[in-house]
Protein backbone atom coordinates (compact mmCIF):
# COMPACT_ATOMS: atom_id res chain seq x y z
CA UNK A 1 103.17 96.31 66.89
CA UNK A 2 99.73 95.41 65.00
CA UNK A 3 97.02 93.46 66.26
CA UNK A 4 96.20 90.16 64.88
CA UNK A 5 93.44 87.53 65.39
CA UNK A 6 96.90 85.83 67.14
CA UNK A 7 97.02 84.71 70.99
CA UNK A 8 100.56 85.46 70.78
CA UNK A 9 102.23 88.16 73.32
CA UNK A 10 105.87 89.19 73.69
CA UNK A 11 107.41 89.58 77.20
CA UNK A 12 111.19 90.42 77.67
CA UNK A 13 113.17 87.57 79.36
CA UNK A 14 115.16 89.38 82.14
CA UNK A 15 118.38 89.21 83.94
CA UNK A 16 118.84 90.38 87.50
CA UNK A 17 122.28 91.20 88.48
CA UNK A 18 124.22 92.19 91.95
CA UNK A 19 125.55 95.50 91.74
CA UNK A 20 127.12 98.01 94.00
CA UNK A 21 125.63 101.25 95.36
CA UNK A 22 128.65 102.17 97.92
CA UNK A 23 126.92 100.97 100.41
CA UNK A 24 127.52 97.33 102.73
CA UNK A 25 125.83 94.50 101.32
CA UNK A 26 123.41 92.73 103.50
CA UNK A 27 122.48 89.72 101.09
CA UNK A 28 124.65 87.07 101.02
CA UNK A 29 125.20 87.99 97.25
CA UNK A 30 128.18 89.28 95.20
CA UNK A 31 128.99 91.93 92.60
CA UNK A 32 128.23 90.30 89.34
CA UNK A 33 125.82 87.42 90.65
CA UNK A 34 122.94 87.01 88.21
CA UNK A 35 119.58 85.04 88.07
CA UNK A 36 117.49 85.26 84.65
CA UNK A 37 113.48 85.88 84.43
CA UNK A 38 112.39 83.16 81.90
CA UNK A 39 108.66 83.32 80.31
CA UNK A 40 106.24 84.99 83.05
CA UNK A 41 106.05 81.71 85.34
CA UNK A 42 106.78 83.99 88.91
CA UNK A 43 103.26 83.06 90.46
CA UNK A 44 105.00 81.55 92.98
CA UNK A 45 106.79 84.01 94.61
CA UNK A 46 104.53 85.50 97.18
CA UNK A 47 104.33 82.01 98.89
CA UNK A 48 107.54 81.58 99.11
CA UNK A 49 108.51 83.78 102.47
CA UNK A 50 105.24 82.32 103.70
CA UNK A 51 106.53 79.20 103.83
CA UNK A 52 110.05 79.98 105.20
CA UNK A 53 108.72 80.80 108.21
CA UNK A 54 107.07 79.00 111.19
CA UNK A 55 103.63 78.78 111.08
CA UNK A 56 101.05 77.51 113.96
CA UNK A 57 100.56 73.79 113.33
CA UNK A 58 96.59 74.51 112.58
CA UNK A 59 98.13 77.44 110.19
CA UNK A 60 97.01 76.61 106.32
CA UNK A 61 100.56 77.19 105.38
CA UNK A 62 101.60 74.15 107.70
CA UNK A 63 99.93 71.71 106.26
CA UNK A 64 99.13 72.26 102.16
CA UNK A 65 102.13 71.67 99.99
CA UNK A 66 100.52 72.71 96.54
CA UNK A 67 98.99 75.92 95.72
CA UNK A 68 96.74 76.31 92.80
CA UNK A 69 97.82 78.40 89.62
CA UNK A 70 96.92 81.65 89.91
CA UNK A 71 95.81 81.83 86.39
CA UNK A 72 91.82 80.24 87.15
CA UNK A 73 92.21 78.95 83.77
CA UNK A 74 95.14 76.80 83.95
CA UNK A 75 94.76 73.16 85.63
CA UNK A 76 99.04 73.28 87.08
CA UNK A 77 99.49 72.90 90.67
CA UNK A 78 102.89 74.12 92.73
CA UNK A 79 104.39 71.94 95.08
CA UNK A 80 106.56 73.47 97.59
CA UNK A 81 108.24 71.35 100.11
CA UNK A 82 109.67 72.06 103.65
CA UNK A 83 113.33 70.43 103.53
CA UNK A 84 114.77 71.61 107.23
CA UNK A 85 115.15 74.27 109.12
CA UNK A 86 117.84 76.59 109.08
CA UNK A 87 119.08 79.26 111.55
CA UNK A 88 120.22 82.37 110.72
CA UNK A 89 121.25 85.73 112.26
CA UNK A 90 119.45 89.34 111.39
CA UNK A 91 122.52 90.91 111.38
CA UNK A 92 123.39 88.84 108.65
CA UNK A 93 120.37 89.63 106.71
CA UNK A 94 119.42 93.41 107.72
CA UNK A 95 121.53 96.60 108.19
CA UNK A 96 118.80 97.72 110.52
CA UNK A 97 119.98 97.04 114.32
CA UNK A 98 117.45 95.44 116.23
């Protein structure tokens, strides 16, 4: 690729697919499930385990439902909303025994 007075960049759009490794699966996924990668919008993901869990009620995370675009440049805000809890099991979720 040559470099041009251009702002343009290329990044590859991705696909993410379940496969098998012989081993048990712990997700609650399947062989052949897929999710695609568009653009390079993922800022979001680190917060999102963060605000699974329960936090202290004085805990940051507890209160502030929009986070600030990482990018210091860019005015967009992320809203991420609490919709219920859910229970779940760790067996369900970890092959480690507790």
């Amino acid at each position: 690729m040559s470099q041009t007075g251009s702002d343009e960049f290329e990044l590859y759009d991705l696909r993410v697919e379940v496969i098998e490794s012989g081993k048990p699966f712990v997700m609650h996924a399947e062989p052949g499930d897929t999710f695609d990668v568009i653009g390079g919008m993922l800022a979001v993901l680190p917060f999102i385990p963060a605000k699974q869990r329960p936090t202290h009620p004085n805990d940051w995370m507890t209160t502030d439902t929009e986070i600030a675009s990482p990018d210091p440049h860019c005015g967009a805000r992320l809203r991420i909303t609490r919709l219920g809890k859910r229970r779940l099991r760790h067996a369900d979720y970890s092959a480690v025994p507790l």
